[in-house]
Structures are given as structure tokens and as C-alpha cells.
Protein backbone atom coordinates (compact mmCIF):
# COMPACT_ATOMS: atom_id res chain seq x y z
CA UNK A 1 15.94 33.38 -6.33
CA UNK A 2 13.83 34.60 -9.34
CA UNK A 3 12.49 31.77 -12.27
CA UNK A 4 10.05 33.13 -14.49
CA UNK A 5 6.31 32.41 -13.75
CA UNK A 6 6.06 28.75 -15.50
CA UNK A 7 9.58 27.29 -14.05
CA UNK A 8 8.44 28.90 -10.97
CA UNK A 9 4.78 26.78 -11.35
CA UNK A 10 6.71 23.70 -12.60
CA UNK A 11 9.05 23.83 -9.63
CA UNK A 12 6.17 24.27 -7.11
CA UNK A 13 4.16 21.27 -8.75
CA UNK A 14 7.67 19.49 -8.17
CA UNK A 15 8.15 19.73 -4.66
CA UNK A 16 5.04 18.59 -3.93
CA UNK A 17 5.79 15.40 -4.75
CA UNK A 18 6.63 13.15 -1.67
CA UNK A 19 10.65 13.14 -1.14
CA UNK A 20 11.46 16.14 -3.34
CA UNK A 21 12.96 18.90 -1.96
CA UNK A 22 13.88 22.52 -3.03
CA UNK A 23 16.97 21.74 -4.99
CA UNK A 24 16.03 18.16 -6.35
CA UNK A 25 12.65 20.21 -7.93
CA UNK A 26 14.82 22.83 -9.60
CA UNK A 27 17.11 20.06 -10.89
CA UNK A 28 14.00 18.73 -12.28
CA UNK A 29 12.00 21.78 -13.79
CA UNK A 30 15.09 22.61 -15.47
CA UNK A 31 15.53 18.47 -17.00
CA UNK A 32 12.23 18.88 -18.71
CA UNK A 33 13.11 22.19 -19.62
CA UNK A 34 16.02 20.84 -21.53
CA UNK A 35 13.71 18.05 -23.10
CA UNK A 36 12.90 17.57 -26.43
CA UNK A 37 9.13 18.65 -27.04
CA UNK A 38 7.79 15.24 -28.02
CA UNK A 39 9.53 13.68 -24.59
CA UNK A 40 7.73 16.22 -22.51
CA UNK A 41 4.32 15.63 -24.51
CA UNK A 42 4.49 12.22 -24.01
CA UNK A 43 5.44 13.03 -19.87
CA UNK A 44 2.86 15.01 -19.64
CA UNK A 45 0.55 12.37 -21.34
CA UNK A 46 1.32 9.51 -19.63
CA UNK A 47 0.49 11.46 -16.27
CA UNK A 48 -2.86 12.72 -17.50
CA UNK A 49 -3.72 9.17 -18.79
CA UNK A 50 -2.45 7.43 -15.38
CA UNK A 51 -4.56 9.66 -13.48
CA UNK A 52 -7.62 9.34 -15.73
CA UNK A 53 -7.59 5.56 -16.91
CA UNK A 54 -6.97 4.22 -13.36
CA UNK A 55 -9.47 3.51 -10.73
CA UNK A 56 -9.28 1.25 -7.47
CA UNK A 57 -11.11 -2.37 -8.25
CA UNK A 58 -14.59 -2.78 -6.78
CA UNK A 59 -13.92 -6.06 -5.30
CA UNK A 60 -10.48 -5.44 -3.15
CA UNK A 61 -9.47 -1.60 -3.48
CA UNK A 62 -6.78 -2.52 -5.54
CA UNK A 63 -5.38 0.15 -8.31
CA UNK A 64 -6.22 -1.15 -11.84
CA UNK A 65 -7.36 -0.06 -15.46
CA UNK A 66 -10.05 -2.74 -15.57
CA UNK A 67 -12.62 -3.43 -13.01
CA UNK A 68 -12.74 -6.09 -11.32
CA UNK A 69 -8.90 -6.48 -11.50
CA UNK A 70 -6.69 -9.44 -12.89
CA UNK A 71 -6.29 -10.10 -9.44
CA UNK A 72 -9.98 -10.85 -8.23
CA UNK A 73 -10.55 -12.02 -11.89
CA UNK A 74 -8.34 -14.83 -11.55
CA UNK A 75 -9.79 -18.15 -10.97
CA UNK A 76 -7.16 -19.85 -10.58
CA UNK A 77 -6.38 -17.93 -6.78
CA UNK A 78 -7.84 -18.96 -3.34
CA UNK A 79 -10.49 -17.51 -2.52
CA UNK A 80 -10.65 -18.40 1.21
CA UNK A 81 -7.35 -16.19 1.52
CA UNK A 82 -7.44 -12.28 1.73
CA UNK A 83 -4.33 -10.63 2.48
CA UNK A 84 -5.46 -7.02 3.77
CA UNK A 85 -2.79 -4.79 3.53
CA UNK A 86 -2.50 -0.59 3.45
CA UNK A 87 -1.52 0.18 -0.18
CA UNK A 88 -2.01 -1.15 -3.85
CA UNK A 89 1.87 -0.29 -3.73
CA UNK A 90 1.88 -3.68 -0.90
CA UNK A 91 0.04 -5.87 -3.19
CA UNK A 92 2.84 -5.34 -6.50
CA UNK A 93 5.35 -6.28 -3.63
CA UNK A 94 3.62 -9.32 -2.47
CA UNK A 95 3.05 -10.25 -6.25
CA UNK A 96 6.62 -9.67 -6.48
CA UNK A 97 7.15 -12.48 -4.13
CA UNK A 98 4.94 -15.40 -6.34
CA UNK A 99 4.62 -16.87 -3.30
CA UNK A 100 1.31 -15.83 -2.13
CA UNK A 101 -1.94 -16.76 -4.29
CA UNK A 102 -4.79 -15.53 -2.53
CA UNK A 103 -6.89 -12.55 -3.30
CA UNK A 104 -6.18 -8.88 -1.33
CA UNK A 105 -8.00 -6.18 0.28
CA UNK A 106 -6.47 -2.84 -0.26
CA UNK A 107 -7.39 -0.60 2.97
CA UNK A 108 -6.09 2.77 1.39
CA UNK A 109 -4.50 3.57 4.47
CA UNK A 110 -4.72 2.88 8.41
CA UNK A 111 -6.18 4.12 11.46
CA UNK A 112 -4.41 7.03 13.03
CA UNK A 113 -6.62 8.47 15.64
CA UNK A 114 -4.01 11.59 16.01
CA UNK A 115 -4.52 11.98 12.25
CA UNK A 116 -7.97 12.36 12.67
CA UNK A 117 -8.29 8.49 10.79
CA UNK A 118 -10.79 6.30 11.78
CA UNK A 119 -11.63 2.47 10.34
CA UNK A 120 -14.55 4.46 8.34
CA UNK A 121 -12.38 6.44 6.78
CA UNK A 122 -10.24 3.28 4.98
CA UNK A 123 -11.58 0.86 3.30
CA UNK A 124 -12.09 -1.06 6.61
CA UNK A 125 -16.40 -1.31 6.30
CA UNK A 126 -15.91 -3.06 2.65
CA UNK A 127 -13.74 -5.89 3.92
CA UNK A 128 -16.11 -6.50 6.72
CA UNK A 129 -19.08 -6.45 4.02
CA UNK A 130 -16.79 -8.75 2.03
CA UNK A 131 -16.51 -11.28 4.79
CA UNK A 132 -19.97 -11.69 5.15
CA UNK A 133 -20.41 -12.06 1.07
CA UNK A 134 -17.62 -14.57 0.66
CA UNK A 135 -16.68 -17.87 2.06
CA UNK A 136 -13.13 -17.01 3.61
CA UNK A 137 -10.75 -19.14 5.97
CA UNK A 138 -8.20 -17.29 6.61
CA UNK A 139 -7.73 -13.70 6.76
CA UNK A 140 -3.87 -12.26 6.97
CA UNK A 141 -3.44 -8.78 8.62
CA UNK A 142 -0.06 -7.64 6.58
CA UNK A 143 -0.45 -3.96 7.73
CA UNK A 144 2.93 -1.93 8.01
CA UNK A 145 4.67 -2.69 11.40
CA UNK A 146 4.37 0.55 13.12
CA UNK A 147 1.87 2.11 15.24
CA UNK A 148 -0.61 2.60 13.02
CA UNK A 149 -0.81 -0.28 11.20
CA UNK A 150 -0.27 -2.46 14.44
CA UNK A 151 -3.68 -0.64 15.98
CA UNK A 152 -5.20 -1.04 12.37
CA UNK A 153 -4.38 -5.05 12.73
CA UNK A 154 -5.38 -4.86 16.39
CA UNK A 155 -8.92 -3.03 15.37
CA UNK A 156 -10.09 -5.84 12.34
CA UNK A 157 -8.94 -8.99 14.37
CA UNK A 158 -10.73 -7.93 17.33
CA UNK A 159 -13.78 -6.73 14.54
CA UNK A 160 -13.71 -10.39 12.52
CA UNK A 161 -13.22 -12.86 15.77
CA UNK A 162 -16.86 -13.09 16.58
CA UNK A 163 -16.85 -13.92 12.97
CA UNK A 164 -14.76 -17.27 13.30
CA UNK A 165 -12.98 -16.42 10.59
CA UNK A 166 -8.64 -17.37 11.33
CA UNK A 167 -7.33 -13.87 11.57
CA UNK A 168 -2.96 -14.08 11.51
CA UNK A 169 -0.38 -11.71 11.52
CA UNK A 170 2.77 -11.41 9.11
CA UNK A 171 5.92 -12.10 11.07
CA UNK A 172 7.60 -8.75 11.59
CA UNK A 173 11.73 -9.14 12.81
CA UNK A 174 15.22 -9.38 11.39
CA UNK A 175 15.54 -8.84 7.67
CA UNK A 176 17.37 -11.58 6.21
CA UNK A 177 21.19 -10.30 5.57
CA UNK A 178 20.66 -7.82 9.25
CA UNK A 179 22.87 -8.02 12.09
CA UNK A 180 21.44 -8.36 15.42
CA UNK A 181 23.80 -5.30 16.70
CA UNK A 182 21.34 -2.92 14.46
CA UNK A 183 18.39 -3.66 14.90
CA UNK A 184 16.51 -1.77 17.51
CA UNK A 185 14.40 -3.46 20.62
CA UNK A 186 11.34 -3.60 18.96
CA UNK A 187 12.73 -5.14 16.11
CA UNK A 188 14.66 -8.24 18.13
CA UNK A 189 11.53 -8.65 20.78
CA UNK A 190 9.15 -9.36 17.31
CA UNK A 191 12.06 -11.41 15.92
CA UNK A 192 12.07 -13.26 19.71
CA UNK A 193 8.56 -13.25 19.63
CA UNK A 194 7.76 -14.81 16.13
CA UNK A 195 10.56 -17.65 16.63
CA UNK A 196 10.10 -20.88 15.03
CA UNK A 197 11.44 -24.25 15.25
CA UNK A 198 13.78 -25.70 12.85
């Protein structure tokens, strides 16, 4: 189908954006089409500003507009905690939580040998720096719970051990609210193997 050259543009910058597709990028283009001047000024703003004013914090990796962030700024946090994870998008759900008041380490990713991604190639060589820098107890390996992050988990505990340092694992198995005739094998042998006692 034939847009003229900038819908066309504005549709292709669209769908390159993760989970938009063809139609959901036309429905789009043509929104901000349909959008009062100032609204799209101010769109367009707040993505140039995003993309200029943030940066990832020195200390953890985390995505911030100051540097350190609140996070490692805070005094009132453990310090002997870090909970590594693979995304700043992890730590906002773990700060979601309230629960956890430690400090982070973002790894920007995990390894993925068929991807080409080695531990050099996340943030993996800063957190070991880190470890020697800092006096931490405990470190907690809250990488996603497939492949990846499992061999990413696998790769640092088996890196920090000589270390001393207590490495653990999140608990990975039945959401709360799931019923045990959905969940797949993996799923119930975690759930089986992370049982507690009540």
C-alpha cells in the first residue's frame, strides 16, 4: 500500500519497536498524525530528552539521570547485599516489591553463547571488580529463569565461590494464583525443587 514518504518513515521507525507489528505501526503513524501539534512536540521531546538525559549509574549499571543513582546513593540500604539481575527494567520491579533493600548490579543482558554473548560482553567484569572493592555477604543471582539467564547464574556463582562470598538463587516455580495443571515440567520440578517447610 502507498503512504507518502514521512508516514511511510514514521511507520518504519514504528515497527521497529519491540512488539509492534505492521498494522499496530500504521494505527500509530496515523494517531500522531491526528495529534494536535503541541502533543506531538512534546512526544517528540520527551523521547529526545529520555535518550539524551539518561545514562546507566557508574556504581551498579542501573538507568538513571544522576550518577551515582538514588539507589547506590542511599545510605540507608545494605551494602553487603547485591541483587544482580539482567535489566534496569528488573530493578523498578524489585523496587516495586519494597521488600528488598540492598543495592543491585544491572548486567545489561546475559550470556548467550549462540548469540555470540559472552560474560565480557555484559556487565559481568564490573561486578567482579565490585566484589573485590566492597565488603559484600551475600550476593543474589535473580537472572531470568530461562536458558540464558540460568547459564549466566551458573557462570558468576561458579566465578565468585573461590571468593567466599554466599552466592543464592531466587526461587523460580508456581506463580501464586497458578494451577498445577498449567504449568509445564520445568516449572513444577523448580517449584518441587525450591520447597520449603511450613
Amino acid at each position: 500500500m502507498y503512504y507518502p514518504e514521512p508516514i511511510s518513515k514514521l511507520i518504519d521507525s514504528f515497527t521497529k519497536l519491540p512488539g509492534i507489528g505492521p498494522k499496530t505501526a500504521v494505527r500509530l503513524a496515523f494517531f500522531v498524525i491526528n495529534m494536535k501539534d503541541d502533543d506531538v512536540l512534546n512526544f517528540a521531546n520527551s523521547l529526545v530528552n529520555a535518550k539524551r538525559e539518561l545514562t546507566h549509574c557508574s556504581v551498579c549499571g542501573h538507568i538513571t539521570d544522576q550518577d551515582p543513582c538514588s539507589i547506590c546513593q542511599d545510605n540507608t540500604r545494605d551494602e553487603s547485599i547485591i541483587c544482580v539481575v539482567q535489566d534496569p527494567k528488573d530493578v523498578i520491579a524489585m523496587e516495586k516489591m519494597r521488600e528488598f533493600r540492598g543495592k543491585y548490579h544491572v548486567l545489561h543482558g546475559a550470556i548467550s553463547p549462540m548469540d555470540g554473548i559472552g560474560p565480557e560482553d555484559i556487565n559481568v567484569p564490573d561486578l567482579i571488580n565490585r566484589l573485590k572493592n566492597e565488603d559484600v555477604d551475600e550476593l543474589i543471582l535473580a537472572t531470568n529463569p530461562n536458558i540464558e539467564g540460568e547459564a549466566t547464574a551458573m557462570y558468576i556463582s561458579r566465578l565468585v565461590r573461590p571468593s567466599g562470598i554466599r552466592t543464592t538463587r531466587i526461587a523460580h516455580g508456581l506463580p501464586v494464583g497458578g494451577d498445577l495443571e498449567y504449568a509445564d515440567e520445568v516449572t513444577l520440578s523448580k517449584a518441587l525443587e525450591g520447597r520449603r517447610e511450613l
